[in-house]
Protein backbone atom coordinates (compact mmCIF):
# COMPACT_ATOMS: atom_id res chain seq x y z
CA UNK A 1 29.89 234.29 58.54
CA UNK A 2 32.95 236.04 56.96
CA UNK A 3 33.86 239.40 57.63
CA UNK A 4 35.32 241.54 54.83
CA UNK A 5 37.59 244.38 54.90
CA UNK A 6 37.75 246.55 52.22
CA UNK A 7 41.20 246.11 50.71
CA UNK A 8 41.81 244.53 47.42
CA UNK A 9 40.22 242.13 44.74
CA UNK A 10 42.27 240.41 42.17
CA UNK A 11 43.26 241.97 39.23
CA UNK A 12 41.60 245.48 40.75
CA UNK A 13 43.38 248.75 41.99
CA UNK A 14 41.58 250.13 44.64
CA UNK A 15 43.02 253.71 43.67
CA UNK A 16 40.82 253.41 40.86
CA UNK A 17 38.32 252.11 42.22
CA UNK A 18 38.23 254.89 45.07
CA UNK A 19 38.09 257.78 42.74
CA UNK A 20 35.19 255.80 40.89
CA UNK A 21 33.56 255.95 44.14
CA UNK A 22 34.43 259.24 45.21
CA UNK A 23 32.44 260.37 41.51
CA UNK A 24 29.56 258.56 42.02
CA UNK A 25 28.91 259.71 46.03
CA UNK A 26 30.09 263.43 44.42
CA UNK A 27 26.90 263.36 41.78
CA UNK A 28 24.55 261.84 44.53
CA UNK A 29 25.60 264.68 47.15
CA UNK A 30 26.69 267.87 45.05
CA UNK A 31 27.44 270.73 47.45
CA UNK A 32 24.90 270.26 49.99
CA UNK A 33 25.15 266.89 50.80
CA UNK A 34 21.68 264.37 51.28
CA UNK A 35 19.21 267.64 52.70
CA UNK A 36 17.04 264.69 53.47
CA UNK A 37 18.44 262.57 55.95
CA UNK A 38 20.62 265.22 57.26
CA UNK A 39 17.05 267.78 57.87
CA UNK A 40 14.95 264.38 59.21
CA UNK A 41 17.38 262.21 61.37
CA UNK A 42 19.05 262.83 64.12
CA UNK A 43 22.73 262.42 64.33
CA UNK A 44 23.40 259.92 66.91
CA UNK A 45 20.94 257.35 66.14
CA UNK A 46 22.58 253.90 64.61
CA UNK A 47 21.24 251.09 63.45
CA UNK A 48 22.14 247.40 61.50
CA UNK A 49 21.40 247.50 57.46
CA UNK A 50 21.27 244.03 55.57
CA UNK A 51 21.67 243.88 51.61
CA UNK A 52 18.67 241.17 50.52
CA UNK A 53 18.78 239.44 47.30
CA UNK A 54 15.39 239.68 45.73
CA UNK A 55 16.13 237.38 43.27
CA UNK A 56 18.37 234.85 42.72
CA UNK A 57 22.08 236.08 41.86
CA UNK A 58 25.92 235.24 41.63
CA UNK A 59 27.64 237.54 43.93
CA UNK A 60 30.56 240.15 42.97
CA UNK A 61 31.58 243.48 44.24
CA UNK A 62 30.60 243.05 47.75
CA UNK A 63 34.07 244.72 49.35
CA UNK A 64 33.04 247.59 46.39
CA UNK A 65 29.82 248.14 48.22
CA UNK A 66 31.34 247.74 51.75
CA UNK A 67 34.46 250.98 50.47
CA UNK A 68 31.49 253.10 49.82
CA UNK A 69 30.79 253.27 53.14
CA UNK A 70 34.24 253.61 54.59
CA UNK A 71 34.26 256.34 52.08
CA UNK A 72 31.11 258.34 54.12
CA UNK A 73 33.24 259.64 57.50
CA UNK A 74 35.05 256.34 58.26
CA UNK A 75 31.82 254.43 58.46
CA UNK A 76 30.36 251.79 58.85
CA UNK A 77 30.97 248.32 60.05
CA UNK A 78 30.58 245.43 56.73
CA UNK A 79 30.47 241.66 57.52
CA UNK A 80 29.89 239.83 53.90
CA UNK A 81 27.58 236.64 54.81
CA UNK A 82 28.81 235.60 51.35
CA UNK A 83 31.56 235.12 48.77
CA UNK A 84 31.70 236.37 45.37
CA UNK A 85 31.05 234.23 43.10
CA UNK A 86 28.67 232.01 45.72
CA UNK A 87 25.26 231.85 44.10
CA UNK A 88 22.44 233.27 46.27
CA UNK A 89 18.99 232.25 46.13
CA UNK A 90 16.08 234.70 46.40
CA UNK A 91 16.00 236.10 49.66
CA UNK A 92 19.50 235.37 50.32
CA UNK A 93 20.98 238.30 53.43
CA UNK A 94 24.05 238.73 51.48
CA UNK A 95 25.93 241.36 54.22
CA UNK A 96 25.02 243.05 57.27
CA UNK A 97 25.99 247.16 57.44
CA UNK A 98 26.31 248.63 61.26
CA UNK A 99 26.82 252.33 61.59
CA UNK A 100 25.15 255.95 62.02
CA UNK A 101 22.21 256.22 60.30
CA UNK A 102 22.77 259.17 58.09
CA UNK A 103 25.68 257.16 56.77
CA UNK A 104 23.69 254.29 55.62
CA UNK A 105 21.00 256.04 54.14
CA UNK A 106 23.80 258.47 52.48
CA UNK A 107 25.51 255.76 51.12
CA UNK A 108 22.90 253.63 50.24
CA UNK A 109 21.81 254.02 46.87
CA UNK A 110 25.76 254.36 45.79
CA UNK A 111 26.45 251.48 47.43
CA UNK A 112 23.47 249.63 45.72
CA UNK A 113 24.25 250.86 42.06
CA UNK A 114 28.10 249.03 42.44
CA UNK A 115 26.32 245.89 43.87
CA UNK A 116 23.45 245.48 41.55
CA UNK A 117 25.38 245.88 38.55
CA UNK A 118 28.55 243.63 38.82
CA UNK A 119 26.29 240.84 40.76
CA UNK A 120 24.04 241.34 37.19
CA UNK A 121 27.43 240.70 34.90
CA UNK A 122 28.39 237.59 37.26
CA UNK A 123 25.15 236.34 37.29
CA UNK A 124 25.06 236.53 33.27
CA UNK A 125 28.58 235.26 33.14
CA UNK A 126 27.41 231.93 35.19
CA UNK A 127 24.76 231.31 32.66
CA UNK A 128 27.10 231.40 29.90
CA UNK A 129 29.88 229.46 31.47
CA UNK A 130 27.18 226.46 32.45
CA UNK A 131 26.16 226.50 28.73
CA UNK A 132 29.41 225.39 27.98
CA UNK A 133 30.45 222.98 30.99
CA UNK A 134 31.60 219.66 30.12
CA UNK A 135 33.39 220.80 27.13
CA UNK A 136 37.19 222.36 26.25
CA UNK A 137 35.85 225.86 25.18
CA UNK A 138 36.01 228.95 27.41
CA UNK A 139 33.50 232.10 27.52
CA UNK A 140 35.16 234.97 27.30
CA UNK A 141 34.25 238.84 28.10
CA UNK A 142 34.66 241.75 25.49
CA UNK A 143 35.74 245.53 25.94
CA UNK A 144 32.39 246.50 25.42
CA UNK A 145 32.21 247.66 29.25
CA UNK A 146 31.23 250.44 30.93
CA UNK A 147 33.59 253.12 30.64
CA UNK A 148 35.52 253.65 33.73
CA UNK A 149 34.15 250.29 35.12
CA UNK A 150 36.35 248.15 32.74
CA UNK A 151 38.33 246.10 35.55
CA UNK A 152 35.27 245.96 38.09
CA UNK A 153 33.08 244.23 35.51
CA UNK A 154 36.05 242.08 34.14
CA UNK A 155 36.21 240.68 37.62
CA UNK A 156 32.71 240.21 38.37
CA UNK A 157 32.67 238.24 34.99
CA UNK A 158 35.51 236.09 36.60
CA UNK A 159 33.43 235.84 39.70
CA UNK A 160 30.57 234.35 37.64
CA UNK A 161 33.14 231.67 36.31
CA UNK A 162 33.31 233.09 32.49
CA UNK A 163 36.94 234.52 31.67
CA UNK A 164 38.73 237.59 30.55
CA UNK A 165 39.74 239.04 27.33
CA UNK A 166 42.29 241.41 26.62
CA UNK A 167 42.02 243.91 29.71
CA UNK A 168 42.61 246.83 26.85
CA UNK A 169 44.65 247.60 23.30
CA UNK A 170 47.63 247.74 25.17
CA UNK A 171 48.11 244.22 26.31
CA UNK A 172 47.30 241.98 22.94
CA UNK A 173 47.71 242.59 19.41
CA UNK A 174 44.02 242.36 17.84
CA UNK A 175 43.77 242.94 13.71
CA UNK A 176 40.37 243.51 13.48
CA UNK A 177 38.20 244.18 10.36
CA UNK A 178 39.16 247.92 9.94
CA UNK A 179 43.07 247.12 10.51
CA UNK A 180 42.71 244.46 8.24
CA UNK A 181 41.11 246.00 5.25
CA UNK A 182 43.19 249.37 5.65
CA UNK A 183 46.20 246.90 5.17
CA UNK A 184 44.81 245.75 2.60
CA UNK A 185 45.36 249.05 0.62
CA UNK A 186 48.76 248.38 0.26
CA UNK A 187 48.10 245.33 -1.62
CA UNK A 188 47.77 241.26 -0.76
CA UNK A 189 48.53 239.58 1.79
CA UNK A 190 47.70 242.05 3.98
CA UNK A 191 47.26 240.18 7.19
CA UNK A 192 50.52 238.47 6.57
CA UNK A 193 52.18 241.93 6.41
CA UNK A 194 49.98 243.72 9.47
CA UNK A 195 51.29 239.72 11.70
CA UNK A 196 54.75 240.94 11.01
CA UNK A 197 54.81 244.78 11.49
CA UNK A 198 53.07 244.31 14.75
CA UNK A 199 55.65 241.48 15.67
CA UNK A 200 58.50 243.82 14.91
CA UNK A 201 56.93 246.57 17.10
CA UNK A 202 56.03 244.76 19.99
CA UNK A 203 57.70 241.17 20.13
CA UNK A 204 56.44 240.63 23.37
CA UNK A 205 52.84 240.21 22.60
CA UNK A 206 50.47 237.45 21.04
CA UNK A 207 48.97 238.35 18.13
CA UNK A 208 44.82 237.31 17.28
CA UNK A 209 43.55 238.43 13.96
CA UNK A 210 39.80 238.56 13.12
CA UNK A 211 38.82 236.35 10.09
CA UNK A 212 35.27 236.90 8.06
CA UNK A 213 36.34 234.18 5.18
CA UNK A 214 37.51 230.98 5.25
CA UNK A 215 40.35 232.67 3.00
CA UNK A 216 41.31 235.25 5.21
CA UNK A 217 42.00 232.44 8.39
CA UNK A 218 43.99 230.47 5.77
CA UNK A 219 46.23 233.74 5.99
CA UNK A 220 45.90 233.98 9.37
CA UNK A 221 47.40 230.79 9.64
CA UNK A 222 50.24 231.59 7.30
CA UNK A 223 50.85 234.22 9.30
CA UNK A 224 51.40 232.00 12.36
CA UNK A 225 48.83 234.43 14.34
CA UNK A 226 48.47 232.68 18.25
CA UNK A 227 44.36 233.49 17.48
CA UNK A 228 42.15 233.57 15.38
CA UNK A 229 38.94 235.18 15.76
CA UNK A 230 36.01 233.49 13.54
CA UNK A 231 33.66 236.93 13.37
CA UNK A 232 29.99 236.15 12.34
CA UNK A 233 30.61 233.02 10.75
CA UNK A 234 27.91 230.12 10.63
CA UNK A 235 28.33 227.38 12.90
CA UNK A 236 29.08 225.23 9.27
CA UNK A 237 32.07 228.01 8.36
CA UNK A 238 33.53 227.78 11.70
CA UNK A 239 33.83 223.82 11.46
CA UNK A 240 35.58 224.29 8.29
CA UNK A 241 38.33 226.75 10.34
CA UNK A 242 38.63 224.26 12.95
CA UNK A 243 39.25 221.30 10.51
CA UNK A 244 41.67 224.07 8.40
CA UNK A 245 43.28 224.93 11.73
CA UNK A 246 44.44 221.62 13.09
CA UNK A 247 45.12 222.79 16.43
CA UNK A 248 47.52 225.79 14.86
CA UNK A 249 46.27 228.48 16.52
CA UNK A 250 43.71 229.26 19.14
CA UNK A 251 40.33 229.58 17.42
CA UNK A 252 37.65 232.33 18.98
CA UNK A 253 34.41 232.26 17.55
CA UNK A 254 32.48 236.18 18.04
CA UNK A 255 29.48 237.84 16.40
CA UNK A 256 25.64 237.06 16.60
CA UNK A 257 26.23 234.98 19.85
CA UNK A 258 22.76 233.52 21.77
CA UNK A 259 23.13 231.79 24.88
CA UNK A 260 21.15 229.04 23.02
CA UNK A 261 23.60 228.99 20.05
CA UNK A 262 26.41 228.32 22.69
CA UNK A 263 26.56 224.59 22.75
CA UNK A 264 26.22 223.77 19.40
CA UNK A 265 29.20 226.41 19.16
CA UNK A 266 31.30 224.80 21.44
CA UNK A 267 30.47 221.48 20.03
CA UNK A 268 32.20 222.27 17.05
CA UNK A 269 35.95 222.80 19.16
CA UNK A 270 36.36 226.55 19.14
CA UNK A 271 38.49 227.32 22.35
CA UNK A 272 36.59 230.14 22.95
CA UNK A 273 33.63 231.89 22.39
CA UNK A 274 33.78 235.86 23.26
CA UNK A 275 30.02 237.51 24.23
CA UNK A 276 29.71 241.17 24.70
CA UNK A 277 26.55 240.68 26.12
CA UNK A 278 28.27 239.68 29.43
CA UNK A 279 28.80 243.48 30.13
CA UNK A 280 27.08 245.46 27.37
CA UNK A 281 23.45 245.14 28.18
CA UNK A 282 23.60 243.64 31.35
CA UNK A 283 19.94 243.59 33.81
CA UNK A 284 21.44 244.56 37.65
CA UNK A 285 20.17 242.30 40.20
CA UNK A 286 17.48 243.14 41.90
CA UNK A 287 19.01 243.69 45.96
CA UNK A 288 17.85 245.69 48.23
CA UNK A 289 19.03 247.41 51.99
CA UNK A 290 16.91 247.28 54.54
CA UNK A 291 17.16 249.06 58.02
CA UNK A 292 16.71 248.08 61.77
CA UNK A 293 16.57 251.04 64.19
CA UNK A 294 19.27 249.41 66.88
């Protein structure tokens, strides 16, 4: 048994992460608070709440859940009975919840939406990352995230054992289709001439352009671009980039993605293989709080 407080997870600010909370418990209580539990049960009872996998999961966000109940009137008492990223099987008692009843039941369902949906991206995540176990390639995440929620599910993707992409634009250069073919106004060699304004501007960032064509990642690699992004390409085109490549530059193969498609992509030596589906159309996990009057 582990008991958690609610303090920090990697790569998260819990400032953020607060005022996410503080939104979601505003829209679930408006101005008159939960009429329900505050017009049926008395104040002074308490009781012990357990969250219940009721399927099998991977699970992240637990100290997320646990802050939305420190952020009902100080309460309640969280003891994790697992890690995140520890698989748990059906039935699993992931934590135990002690504390005033109104302040369960208040924070329940909050509490419950931050759970179910990160444990659903790690979960996800996991099945990716074992697609591609034995080999060199990495899974990586996309910033097709929930908006607001873009560091939360990052981390739950971590927790599933998959890895992170650029956390926004701010923090890699990406030439992507539109950049490229604007550039391309100006004339040729128009990846060649977006790899070198970009390195002027910001010299302290890696650069990744996004190649359709077998041409276009030849002038990637002219360019001396750190990635490559192989967008849409069959798994035949993206051998061709790898042999083209030689180990130049970090090769990321994105677009039309299956989990089955995954090893014979990896098979091929792509270093990575970037799936939006880790956070864009995610199914939450089905978990579930339970009360015992104490």
């Amino acid at each position: 048994m582990r008991t958690i407080k609610a303090t920090k997870l990697p790569g998260v600010d819990w400032k953020q992460i607060d005022t996410l909370i503080g939104l979601a418990l505003e829209e679930d209580l408006g101005n008159r608070g939960d009429t329900t539990t505050d017009s049926v049960i008395p104040a002074n009872i308490t009781a012990t709440a357990v969250m219940i996998a009721k399927e099998d999961c991977v699970a992240a966000g637990l100290d997320v859940a646990a802050r939305v109940f420190t952020a009902i009137d100080g309460c309640c008492g969280w003891t994790s009975l697992v890690k995140d990223g520890e698989f748990c099987p059906k039935g699993t008692v992931m934590a135990e919840i002690h504390g005033p009843v109104r302040a369960l039941l208040t924070g329940e369902r909050t509490a419950l939406n931050f759970l179910q949906r990160l444990c659903g991206v790690a979960t996800v995540s996991r099945r990716y990352a074992l697609a591609v176990a034995g080999t060199n390639t990495k899974i990586l995440d996309t910033r097709k995230t929930t908006p607001g929620w873009r560091k939360l599910e990052k981390y739950a993707v971590a927790a599933g054992g998959a890895s992170n992409h650029r956390i926004g634009l701010f923090d890699r250069i990406m030439i992507k289709d539109n950049h490229r073919e604007l550039a391309g106004l100006e004339g040729e060699k128009g990846i060649i001439r977006s790899v070198k304004r970009a390195r002027e501007k910001y010299p302290d960032l890696e650069v990744e352009v996004e190649a359709d064509t077998l041409d276009e990642v030849k002038e990637a690699l002219e360019a001396k671009a750190e990635y490559i992004l192989l967008d849409n390409m069959t798994n035949e085109q993206m051998a061709d980039a790898v042999k083209l490549n030689n180990g130049q530059a970090k090769l990321e193969a994105s677009g039309g993605i299956t989990l089955e498609r995954i090893p014979s992509i990896a098979a091929l030596g792509v270093d990575f293989i970037s799936v939006g589906a880790l956070t864009h159309s995610v199914k939450a996990s089905d978990i579930s709080m339970d009360i015992k009057i104490s």
